[in-house]
C-alpha atoms as a PDB file:
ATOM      1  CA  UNK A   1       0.000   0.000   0.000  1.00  0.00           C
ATOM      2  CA  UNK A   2       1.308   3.178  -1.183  1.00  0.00           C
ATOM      3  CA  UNK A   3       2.144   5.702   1.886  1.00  0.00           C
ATOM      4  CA  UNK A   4       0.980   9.917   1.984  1.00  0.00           C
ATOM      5  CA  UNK A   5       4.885  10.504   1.437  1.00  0.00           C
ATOM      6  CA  UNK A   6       5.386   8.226  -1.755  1.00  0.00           C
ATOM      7  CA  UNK A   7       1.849  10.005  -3.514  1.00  0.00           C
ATOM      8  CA  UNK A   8       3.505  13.326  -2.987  1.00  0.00           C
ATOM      9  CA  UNK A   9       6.695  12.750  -4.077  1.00  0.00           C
ATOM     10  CA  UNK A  10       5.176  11.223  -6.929  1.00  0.00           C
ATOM     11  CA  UNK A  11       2.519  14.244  -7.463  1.00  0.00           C
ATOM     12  CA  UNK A  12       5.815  16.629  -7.148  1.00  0.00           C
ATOM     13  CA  UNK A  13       7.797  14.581  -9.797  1.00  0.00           C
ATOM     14  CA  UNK A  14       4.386  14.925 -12.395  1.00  0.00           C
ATOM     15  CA  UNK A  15       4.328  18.294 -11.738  1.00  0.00           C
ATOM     16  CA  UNK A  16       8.170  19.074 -12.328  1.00  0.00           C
ATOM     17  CA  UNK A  17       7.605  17.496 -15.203  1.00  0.00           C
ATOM     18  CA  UNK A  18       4.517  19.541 -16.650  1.00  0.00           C
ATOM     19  CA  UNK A  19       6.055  22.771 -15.568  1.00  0.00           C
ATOM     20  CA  UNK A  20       9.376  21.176 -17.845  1.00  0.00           C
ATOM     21  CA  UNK A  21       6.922  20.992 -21.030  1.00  0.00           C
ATOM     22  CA  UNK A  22       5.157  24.163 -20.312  1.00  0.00           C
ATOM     23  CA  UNK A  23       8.489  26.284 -20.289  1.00  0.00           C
ATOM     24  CA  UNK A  24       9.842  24.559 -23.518  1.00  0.00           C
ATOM     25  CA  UNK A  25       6.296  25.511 -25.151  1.00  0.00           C
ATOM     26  CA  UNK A  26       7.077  28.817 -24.585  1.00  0.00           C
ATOM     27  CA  UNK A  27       4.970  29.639 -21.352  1.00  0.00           C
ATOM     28  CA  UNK A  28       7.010  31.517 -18.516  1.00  0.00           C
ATOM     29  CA  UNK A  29       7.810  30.339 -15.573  1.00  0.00           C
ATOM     30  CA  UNK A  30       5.407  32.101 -13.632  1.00  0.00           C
ATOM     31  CA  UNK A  31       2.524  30.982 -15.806  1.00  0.00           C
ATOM     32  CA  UNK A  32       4.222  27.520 -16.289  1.00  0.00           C
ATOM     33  CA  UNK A  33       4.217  27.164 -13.173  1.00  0.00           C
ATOM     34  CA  UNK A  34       0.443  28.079 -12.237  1.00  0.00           C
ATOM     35  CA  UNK A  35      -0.742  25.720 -14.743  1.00  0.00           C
ATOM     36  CA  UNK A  36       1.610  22.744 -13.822  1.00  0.00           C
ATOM     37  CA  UNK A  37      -0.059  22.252 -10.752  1.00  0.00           C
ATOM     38  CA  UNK A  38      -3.853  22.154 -11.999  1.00  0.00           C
ATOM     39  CA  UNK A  39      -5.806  19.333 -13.679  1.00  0.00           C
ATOM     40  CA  UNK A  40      -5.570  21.418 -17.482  1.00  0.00           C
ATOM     41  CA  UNK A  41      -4.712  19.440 -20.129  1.00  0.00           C
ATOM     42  CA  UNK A  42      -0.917  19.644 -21.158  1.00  0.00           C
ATOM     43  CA  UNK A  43      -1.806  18.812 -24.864  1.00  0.00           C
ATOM     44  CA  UNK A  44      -3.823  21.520 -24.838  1.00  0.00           C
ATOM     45  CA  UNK A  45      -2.036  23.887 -23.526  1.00  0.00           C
ATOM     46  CA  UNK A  46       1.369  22.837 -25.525  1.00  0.00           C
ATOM     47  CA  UNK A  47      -0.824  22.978 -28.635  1.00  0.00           C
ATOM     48  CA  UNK A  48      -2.596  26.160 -28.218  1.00  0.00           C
ATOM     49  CA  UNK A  49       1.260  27.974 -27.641  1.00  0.00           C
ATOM     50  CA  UNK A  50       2.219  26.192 -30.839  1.00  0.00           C
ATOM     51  CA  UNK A  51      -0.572  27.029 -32.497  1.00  0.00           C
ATOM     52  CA  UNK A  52       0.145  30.890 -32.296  1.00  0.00           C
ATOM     53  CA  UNK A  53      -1.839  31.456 -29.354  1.00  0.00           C
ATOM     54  CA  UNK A  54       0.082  33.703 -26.295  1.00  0.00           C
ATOM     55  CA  UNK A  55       0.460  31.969 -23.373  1.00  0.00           C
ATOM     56  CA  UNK A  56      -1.501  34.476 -21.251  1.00  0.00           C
ATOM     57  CA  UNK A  57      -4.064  34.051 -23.656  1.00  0.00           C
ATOM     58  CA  UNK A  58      -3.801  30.104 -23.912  1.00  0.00           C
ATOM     59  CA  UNK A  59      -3.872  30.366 -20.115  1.00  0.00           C
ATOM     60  CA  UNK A  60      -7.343  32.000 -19.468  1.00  0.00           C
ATOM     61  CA  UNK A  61      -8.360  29.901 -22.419  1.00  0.00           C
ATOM     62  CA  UNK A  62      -7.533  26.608 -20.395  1.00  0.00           C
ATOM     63  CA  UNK A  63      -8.513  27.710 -16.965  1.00  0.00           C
END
């Protein structure tokens, strides 16, 4: 049975990860790092910066 500590450090590791994509897609950090820690879709939100959407824009879009 997983234990509190070993969800977290896993939740922290997903997260590190999604704020990684975000800031290669363009958003910064500050944003990146707002959206890393919510449910939005990272697809979405890679694809929308890609797409020619601003980040601020693709932000309110998503949330």
């Amino acid at each position: 049975m997983p234990t509190i500590e070993t969800d977290q450090d896993e939740r922290s590791k997903v997260e590190s990860w999604r704020l990684h994509v975000l800031v290669e897609a363009g958003y910064p950090l500050e944003l990146a790092e707002s959206l890393a820690g919510t449910e939005v879709d990272l697809h979405e939100a890679v694809d929308l910066v890609e797409g020619g959407c601003s980040p601020e824009v693709a932000s309110r879009i998503l949330l």
